[in-house]
PDB file of N, CA and C in Angstrom:
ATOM      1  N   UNK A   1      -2.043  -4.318 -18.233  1.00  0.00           N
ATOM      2  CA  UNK A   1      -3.449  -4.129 -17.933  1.00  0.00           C
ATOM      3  C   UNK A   1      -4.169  -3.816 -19.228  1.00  0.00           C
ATOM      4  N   UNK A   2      -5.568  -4.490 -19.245  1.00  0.00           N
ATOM      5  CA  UNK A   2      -6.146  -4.290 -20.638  1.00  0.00           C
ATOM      6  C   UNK A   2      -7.315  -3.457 -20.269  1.00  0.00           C
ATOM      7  N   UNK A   3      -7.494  -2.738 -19.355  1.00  0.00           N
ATOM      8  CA  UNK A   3      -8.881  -2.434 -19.324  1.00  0.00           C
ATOM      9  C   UNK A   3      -8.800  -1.114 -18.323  1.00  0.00           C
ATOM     10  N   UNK A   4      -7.902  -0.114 -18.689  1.00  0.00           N
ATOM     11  CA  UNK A   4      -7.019   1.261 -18.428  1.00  0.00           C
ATOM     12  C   UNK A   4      -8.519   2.305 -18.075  1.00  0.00           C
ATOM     13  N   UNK A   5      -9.973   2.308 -19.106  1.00  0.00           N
ATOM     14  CA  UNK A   5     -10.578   2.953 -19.046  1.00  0.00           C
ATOM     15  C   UNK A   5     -11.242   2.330 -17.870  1.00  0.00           C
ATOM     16  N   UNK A   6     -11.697   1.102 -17.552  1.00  0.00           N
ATOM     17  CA  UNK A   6     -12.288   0.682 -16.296  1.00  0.00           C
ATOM     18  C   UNK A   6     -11.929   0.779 -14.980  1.00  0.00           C
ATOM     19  N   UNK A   7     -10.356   0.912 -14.849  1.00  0.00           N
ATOM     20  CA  UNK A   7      -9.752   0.848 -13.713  1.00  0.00           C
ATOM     21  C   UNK A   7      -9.532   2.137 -13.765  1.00  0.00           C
ATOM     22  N   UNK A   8      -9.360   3.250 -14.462  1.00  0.00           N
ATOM     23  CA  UNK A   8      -9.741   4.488 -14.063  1.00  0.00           C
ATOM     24  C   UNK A   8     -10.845   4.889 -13.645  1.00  0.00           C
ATOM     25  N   UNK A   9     -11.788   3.959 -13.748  1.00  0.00           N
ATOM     26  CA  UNK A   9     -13.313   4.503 -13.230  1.00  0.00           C
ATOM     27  C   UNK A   9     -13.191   4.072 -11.964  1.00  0.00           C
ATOM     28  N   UNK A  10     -12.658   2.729 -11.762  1.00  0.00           N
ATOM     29  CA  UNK A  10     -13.063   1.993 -10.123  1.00  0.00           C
ATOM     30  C   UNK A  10     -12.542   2.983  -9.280  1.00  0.00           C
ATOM     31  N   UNK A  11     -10.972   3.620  -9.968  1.00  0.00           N
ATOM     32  CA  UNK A  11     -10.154   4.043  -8.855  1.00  0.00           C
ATOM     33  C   UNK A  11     -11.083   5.786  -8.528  1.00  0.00           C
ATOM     34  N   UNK A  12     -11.355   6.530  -9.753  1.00  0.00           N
ATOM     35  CA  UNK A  12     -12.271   7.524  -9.080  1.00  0.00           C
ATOM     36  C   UNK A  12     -13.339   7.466  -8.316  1.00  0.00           C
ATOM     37  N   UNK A  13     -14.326   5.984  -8.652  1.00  0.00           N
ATOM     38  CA  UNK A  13     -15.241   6.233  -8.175  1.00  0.00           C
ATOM     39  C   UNK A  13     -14.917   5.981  -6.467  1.00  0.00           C
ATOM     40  N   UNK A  14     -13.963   5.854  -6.041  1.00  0.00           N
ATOM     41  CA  UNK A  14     -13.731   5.702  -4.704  1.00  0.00           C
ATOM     42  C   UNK A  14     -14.006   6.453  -3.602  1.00  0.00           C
ATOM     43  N   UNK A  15     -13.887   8.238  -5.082  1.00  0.00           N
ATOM     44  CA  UNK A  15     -14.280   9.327  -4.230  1.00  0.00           C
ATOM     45  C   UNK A  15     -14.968   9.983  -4.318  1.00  0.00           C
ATOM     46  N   UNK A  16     -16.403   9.189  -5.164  1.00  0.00           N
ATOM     47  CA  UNK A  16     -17.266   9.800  -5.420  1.00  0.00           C
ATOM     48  C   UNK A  16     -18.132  10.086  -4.377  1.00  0.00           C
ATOM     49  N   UNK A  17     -19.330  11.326  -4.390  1.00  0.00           N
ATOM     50  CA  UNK A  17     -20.339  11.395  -3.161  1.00  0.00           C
ATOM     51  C   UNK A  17     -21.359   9.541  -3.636  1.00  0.00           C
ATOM     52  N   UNK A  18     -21.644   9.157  -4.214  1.00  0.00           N
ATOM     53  CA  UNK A  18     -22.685   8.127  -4.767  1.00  0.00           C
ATOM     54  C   UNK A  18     -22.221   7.181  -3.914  1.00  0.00           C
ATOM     55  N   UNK A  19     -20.463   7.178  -3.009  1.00  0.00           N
ATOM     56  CA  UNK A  19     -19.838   5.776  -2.655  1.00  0.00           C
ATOM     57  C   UNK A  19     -20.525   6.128  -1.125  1.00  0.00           C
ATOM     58  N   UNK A  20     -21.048   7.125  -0.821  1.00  0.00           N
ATOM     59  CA  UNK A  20     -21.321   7.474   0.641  1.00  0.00           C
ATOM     60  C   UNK A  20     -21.959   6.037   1.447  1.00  0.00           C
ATOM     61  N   UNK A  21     -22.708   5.303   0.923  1.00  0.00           N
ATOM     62  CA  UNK A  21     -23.487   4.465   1.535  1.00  0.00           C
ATOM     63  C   UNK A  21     -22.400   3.450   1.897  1.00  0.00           C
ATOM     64  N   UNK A  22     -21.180   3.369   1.488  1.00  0.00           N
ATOM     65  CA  UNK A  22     -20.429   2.185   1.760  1.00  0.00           C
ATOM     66  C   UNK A  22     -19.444   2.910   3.049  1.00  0.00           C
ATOM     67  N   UNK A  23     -19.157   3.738   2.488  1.00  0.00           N
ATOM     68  CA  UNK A  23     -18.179   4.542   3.454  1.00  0.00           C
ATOM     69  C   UNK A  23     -18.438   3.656   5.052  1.00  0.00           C
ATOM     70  N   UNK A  24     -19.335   3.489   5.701  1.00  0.00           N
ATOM     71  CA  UNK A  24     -19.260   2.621   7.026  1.00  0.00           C
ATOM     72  C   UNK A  24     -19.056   1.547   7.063  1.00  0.00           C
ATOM     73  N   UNK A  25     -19.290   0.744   5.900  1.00  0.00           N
ATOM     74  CA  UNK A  25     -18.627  -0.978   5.700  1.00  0.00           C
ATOM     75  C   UNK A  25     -16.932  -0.125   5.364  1.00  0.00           C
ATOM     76  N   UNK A  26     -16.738   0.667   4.479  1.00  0.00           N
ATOM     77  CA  UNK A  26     -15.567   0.415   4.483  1.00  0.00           C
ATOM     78  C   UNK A  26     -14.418   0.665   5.537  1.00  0.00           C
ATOM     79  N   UNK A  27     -14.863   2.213   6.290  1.00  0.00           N
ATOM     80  CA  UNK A  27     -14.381   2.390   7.416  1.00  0.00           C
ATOM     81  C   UNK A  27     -13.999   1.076   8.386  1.00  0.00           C
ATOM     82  N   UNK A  28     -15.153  -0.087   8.783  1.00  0.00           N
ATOM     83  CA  UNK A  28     -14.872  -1.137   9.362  1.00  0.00           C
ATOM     84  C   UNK A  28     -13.852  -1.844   9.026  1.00  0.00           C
ATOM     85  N   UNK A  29     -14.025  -2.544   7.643  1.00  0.00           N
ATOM     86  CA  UNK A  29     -13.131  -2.908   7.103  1.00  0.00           C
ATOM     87  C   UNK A  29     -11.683  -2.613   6.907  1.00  0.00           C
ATOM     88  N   UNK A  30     -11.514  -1.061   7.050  1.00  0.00           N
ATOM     89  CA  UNK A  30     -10.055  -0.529   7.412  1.00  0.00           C
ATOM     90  C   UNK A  30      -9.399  -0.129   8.525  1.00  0.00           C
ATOM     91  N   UNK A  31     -10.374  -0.280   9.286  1.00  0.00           N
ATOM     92  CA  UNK A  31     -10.426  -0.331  10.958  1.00  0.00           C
ATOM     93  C   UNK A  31      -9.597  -2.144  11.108  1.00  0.00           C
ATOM     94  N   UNK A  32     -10.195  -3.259  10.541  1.00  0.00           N
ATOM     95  CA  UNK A  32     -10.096  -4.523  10.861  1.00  0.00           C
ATOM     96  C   UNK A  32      -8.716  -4.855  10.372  1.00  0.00           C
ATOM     97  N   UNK A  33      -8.465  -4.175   8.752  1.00  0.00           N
ATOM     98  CA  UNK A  33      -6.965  -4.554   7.885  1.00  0.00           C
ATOM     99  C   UNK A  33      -5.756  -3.192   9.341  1.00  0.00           C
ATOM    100  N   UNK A  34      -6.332  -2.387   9.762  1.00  0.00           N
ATOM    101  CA  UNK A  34      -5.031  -1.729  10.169  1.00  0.00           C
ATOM    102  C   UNK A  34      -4.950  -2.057  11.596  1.00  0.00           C
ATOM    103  N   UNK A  35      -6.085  -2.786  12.434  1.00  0.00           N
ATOM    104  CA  UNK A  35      -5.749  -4.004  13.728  1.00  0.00           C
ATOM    105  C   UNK A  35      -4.442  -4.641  13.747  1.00  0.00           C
ATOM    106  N   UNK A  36      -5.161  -5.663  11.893  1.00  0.00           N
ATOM    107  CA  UNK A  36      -4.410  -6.614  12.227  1.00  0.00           C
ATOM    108  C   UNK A  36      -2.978  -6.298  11.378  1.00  0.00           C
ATOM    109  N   UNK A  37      -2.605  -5.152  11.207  1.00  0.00           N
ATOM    110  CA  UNK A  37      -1.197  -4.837  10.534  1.00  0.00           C
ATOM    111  C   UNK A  37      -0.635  -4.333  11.542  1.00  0.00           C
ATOM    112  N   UNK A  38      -1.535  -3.672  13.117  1.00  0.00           N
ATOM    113  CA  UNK A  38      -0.686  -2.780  13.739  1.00  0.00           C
ATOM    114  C   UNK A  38      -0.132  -4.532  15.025  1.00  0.00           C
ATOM    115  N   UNK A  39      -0.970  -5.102  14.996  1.00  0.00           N
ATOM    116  CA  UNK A  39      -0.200  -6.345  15.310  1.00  0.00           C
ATOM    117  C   UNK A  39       0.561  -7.117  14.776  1.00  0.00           C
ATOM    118  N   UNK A  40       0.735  -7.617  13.857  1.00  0.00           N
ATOM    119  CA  UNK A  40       1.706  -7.877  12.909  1.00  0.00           C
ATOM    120  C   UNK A  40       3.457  -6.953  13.239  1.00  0.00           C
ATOM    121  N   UNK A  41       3.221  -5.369  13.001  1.00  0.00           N
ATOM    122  CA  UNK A  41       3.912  -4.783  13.436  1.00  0.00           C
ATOM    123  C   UNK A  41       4.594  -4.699  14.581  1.00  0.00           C
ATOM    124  N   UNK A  42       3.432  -4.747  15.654  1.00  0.00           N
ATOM    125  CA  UNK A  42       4.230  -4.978  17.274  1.00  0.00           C
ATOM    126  C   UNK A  42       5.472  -5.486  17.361  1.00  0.00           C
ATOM    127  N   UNK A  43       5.211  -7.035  17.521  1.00  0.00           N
ATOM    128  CA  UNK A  43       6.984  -7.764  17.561  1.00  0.00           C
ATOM    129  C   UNK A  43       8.103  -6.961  16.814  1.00  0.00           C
ATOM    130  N   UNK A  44       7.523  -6.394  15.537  1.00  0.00           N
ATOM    131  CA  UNK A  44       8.737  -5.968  14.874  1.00  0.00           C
ATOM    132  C   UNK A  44       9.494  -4.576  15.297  1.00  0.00           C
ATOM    133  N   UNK A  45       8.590  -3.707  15.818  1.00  0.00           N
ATOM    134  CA  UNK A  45       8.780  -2.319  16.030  1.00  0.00           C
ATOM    135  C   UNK A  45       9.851  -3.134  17.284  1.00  0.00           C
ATOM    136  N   UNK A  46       9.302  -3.603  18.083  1.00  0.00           N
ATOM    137  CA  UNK A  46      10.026  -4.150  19.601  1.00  0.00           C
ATOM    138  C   UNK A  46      10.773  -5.067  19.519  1.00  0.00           C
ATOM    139  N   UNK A  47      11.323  -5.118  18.152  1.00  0.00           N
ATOM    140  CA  UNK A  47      12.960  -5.793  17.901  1.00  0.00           C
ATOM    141  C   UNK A  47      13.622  -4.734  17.196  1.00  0.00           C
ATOM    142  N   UNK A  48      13.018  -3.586  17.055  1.00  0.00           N
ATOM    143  CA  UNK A  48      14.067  -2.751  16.096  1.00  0.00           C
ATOM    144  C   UNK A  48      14.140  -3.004  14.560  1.00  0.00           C
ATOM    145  N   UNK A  49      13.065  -4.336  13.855  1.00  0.00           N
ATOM    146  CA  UNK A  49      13.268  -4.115  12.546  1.00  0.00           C
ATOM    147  C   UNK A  49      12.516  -3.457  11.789  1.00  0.00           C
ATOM    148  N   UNK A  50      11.381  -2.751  12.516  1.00  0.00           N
ATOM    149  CA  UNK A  50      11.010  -1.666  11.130  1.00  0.00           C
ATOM    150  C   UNK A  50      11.225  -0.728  11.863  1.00  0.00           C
ATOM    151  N   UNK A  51      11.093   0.525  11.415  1.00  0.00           N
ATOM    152  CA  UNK A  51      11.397   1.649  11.818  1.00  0.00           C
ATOM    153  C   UNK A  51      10.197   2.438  12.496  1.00  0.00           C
ATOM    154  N   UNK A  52      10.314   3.050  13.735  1.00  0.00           N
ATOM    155  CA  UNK A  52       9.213   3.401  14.171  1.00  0.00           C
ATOM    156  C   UNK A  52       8.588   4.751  13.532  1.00  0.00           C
ATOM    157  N   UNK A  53       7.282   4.362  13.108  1.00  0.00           N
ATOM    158  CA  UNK A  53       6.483   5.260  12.665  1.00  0.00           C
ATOM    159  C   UNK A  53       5.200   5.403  12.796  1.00  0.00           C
ATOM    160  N   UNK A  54       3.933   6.453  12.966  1.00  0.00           N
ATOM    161  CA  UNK A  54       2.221   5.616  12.994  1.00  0.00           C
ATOM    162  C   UNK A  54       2.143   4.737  11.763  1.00  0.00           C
ATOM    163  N   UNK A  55       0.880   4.827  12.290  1.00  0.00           N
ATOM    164  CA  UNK A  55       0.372   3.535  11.405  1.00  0.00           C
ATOM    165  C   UNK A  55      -0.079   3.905  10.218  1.00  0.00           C
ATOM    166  N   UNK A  56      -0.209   5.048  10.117  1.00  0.00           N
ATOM    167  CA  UNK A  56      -0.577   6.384   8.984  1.00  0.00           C
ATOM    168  C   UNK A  56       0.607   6.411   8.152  1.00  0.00           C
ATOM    169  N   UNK A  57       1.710   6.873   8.926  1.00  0.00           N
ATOM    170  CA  UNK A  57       3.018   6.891   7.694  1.00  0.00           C
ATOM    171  C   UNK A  57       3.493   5.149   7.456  1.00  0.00           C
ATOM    172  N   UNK A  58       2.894   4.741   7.642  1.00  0.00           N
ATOM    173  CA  UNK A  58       3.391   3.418   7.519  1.00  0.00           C
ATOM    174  C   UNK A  58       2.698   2.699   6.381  1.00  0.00           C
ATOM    175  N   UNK A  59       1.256   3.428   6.266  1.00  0.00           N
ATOM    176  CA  UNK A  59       0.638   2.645   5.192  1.00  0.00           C
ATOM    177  C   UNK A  59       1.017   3.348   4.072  1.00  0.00           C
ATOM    178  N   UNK A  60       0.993   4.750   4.140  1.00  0.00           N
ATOM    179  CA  UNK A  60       1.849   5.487   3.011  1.00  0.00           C
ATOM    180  C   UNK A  60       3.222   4.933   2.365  1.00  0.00           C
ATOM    181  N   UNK A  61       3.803   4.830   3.245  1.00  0.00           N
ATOM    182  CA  UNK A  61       4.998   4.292   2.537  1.00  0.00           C
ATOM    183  C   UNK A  61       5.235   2.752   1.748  1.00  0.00           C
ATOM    184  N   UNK A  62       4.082   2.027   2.483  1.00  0.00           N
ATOM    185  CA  UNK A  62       3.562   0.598   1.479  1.00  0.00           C
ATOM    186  C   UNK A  62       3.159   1.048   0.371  1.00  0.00           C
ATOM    187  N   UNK A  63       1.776   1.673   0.230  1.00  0.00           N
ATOM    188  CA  UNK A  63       0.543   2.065  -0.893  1.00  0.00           C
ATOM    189  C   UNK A  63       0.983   3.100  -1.115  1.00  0.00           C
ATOM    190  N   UNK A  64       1.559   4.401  -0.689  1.00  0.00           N
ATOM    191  CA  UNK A  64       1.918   5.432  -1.646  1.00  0.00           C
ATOM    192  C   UNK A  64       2.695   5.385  -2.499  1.00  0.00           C
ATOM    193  N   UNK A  65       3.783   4.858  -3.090  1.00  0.00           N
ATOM    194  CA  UNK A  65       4.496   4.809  -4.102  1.00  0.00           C
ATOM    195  C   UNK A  65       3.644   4.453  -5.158  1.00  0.00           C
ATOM    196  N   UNK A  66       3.246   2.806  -4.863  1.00  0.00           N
ATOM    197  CA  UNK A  66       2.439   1.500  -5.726  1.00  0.00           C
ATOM    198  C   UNK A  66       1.397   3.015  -6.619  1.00  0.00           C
ATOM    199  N   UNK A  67       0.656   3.505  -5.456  1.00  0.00           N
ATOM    200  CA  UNK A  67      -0.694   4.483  -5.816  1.00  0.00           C
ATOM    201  C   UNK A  67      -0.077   5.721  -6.393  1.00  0.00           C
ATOM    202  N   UNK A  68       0.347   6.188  -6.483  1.00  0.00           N
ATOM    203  CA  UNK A  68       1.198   6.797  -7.318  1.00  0.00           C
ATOM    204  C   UNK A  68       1.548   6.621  -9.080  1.00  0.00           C
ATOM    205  N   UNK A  69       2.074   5.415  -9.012  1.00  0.00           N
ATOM    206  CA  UNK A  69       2.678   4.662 -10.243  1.00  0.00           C
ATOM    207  C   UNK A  69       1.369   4.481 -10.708  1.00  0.00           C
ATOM    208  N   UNK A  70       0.462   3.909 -10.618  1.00  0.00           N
ATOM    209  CA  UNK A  70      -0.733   3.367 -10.693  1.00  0.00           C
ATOM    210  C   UNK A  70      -1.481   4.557 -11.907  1.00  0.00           C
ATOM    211  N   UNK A  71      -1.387   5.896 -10.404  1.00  0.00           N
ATOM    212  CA  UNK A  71      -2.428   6.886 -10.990  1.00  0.00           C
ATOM    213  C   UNK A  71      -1.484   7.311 -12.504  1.00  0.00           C
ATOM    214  N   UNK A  72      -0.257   7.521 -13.061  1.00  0.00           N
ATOM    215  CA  UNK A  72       0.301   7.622 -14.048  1.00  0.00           C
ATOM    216  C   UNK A  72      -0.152   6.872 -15.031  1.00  0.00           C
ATOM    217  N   UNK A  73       0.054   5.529 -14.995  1.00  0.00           N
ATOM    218  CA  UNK A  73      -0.738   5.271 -15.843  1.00  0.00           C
ATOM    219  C   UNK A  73      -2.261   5.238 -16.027  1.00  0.00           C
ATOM    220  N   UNK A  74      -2.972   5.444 -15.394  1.00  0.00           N
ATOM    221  CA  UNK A  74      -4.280   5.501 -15.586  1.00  0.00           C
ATOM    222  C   UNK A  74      -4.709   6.842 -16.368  1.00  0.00           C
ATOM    223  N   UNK A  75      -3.846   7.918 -15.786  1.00  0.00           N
ATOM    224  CA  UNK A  75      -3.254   8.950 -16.677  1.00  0.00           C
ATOM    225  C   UNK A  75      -3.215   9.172 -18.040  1.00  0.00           C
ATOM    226  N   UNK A  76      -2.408   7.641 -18.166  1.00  0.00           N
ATOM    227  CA  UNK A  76      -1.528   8.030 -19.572  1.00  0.00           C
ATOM    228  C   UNK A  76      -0.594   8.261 -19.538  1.00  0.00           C
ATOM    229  N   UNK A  77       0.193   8.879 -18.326  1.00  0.00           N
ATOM    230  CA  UNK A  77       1.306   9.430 -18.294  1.00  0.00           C
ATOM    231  C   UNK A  77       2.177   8.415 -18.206  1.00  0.00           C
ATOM    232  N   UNK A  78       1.839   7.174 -18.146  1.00  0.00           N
ATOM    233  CA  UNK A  78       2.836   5.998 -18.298  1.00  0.00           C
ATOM    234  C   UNK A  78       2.137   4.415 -18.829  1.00  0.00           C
ATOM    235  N   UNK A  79       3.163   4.198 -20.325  1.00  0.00           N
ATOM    236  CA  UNK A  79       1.936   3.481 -20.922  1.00  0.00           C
ATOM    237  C   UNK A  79       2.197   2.441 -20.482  1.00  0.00           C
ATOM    238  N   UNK A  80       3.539   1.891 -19.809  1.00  0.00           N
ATOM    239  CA  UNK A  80       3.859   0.294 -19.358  1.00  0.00           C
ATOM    240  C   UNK A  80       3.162  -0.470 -18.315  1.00  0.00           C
ATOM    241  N   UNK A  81       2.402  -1.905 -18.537  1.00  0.00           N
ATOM    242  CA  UNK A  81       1.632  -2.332 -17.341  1.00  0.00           C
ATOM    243  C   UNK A  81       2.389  -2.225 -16.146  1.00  0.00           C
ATOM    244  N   UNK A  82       1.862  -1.679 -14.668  1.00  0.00           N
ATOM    245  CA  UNK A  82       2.393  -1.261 -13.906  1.00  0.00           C
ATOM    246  C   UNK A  82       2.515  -2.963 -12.909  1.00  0.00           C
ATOM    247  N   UNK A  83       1.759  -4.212 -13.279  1.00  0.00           N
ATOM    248  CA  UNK A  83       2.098  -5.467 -13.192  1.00  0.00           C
ATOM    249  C   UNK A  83       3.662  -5.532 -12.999  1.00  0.00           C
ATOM    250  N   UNK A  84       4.865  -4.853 -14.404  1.00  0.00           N
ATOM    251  CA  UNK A  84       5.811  -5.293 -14.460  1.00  0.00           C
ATOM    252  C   UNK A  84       6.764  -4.529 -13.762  1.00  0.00           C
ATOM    253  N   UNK A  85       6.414  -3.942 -12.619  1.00  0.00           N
ATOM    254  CA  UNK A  85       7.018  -2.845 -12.006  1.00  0.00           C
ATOM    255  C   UNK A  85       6.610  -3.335 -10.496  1.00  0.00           C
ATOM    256  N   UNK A  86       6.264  -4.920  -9.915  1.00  0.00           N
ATOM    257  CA  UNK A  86       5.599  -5.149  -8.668  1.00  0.00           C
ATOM    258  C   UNK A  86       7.132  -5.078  -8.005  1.00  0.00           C
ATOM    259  N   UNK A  87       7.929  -6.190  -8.557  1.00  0.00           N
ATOM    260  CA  UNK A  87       9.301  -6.707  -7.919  1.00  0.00           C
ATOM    261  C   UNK A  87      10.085  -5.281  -7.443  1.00  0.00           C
ATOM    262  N   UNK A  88      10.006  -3.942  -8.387  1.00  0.00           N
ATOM    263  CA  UNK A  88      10.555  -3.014  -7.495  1.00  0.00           C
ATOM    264  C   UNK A  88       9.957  -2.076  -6.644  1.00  0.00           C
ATOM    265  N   UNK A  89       8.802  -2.080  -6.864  1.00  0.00           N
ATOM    266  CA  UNK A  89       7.584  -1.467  -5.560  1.00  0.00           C
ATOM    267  C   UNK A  89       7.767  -2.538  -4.383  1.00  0.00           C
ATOM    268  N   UNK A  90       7.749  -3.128  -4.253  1.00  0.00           N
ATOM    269  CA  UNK A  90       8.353  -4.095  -3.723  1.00  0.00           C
ATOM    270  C   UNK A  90       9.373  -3.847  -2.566  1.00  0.00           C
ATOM    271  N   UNK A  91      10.402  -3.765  -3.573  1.00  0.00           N
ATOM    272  CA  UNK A  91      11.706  -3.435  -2.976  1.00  0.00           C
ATOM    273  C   UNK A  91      11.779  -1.413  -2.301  1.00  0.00           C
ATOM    274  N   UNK A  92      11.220  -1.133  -3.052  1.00  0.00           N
ATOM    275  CA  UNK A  92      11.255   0.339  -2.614  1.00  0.00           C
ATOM    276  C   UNK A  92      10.325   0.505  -1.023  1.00  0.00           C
ATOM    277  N   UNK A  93       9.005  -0.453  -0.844  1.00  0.00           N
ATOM    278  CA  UNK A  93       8.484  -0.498   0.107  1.00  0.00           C
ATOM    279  C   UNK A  93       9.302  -1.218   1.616  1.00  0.00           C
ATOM    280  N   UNK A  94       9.779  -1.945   0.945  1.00  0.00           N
ATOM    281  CA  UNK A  94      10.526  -2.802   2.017  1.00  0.00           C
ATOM    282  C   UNK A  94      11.996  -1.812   2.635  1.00  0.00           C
ATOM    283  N   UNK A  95      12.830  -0.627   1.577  1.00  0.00           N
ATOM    284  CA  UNK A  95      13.446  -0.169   2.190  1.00  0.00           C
ATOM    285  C   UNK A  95      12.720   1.134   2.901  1.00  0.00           C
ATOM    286  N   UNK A  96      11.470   1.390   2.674  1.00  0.00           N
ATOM    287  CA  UNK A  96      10.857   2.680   3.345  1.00  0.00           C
ATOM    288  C   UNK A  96      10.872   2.069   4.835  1.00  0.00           C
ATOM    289  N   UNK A  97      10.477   1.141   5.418  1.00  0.00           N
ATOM    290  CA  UNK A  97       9.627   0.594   6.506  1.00  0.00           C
ATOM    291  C   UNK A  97      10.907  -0.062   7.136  1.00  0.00           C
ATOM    292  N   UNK A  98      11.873  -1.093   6.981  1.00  0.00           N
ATOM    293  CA  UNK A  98      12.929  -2.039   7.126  1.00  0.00           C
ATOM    294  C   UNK A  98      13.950  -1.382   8.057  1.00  0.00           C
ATOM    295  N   UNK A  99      14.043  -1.030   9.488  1.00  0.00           N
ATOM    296  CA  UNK A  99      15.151  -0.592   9.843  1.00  0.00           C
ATOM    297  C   UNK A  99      16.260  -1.100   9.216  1.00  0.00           C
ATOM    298  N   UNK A 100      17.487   0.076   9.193  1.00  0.00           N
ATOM    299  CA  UNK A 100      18.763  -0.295   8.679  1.00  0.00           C
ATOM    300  C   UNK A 100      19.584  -1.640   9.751  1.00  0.00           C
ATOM    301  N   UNK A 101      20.025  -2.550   9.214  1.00  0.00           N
ATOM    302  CA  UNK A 101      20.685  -3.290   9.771  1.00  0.00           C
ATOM    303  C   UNK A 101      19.749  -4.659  10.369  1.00  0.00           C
ATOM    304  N   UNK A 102      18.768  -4.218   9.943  1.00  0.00           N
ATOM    305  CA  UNK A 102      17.521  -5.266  10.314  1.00  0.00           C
ATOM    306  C   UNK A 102      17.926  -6.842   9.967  1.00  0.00           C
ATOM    307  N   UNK A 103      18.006  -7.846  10.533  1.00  0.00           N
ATOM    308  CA  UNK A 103      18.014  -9.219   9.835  1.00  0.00           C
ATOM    309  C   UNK A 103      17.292  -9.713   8.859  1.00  0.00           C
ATOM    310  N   UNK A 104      17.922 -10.057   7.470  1.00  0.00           N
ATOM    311  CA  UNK A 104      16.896 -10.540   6.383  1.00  0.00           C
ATOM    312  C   UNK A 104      16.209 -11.770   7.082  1.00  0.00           C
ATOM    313  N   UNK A 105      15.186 -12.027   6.602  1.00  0.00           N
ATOM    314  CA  UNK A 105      14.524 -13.215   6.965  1.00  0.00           C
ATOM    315  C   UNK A 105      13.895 -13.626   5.519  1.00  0.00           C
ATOM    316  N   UNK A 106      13.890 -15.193   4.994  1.00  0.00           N
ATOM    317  CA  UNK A 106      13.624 -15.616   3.957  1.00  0.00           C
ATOM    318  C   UNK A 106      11.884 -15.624   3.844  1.00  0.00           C
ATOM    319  N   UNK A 107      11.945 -15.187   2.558  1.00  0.00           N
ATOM    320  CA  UNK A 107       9.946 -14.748   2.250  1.00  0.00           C
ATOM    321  C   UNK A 107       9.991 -13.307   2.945  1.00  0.00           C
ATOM    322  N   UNK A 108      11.143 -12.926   3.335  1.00  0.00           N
ATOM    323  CA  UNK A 108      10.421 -11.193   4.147  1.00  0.00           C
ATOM    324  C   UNK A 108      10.734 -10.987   5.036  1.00  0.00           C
ATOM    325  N   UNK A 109      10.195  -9.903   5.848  1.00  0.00           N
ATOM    326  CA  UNK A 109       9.987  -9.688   6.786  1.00  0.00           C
ATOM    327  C   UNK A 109       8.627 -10.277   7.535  1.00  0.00           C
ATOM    328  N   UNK A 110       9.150 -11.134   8.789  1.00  0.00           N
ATOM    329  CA  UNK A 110       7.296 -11.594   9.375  1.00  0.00           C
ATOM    330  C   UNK A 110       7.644 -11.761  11.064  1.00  0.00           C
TER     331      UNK A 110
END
């Protein structure tokens, strides 16, 4: 990433009071992405391949690691583009969520 001071701004300003006016587009908007993930999910919970959890610990365990790593470097606290670190966020997300013994399926889980 070349632009460490900008993407530290986008990611604070997320929680700034100034973002208030969006806050109801965005609410919608995360209302619409966690619809259509908690369907997506259905079939899978009701075969046993992800592990049952809300839909709350579920997005955590996708985006909390990634957001995590992220905020380090934005930090400073980690100078390597966090780009080269997708393939094992990745993998770390897929064993948070993936019941044990689950069938691989090629491209993923779908």
């Amino acid at each position: 990433m070349t632009n460490r001071r900008e993407a530290r701004f986008l990611f604070e300003i997320s929680r700034s009071e100034w973002g208030e006016e969006v806050r109801g587009a965005q609410r919608t908007e995360n209302s619409r992405l966690t619809d259509g993930i908690d369907r997506w999910r259905a079939p899978l919970l009701a075969r046993g391949e992800l592990l049952p959890m809300s839909a709350v610990l579920f997005f955590s365990q996708i985006i909390g690691p990634a957001q995590i790593f992220c905020r380090a470097y934005l930090s400073g606290r980690h100078h390597g583009d966090p780009r080269e670190q997708v393939e094992t966020l990745i993998a770390c997300a897929i064993r948070a969520v993936v019941a044990p013994g689950a069938p691989e399926r090629a491209g993923g889980t779908s």
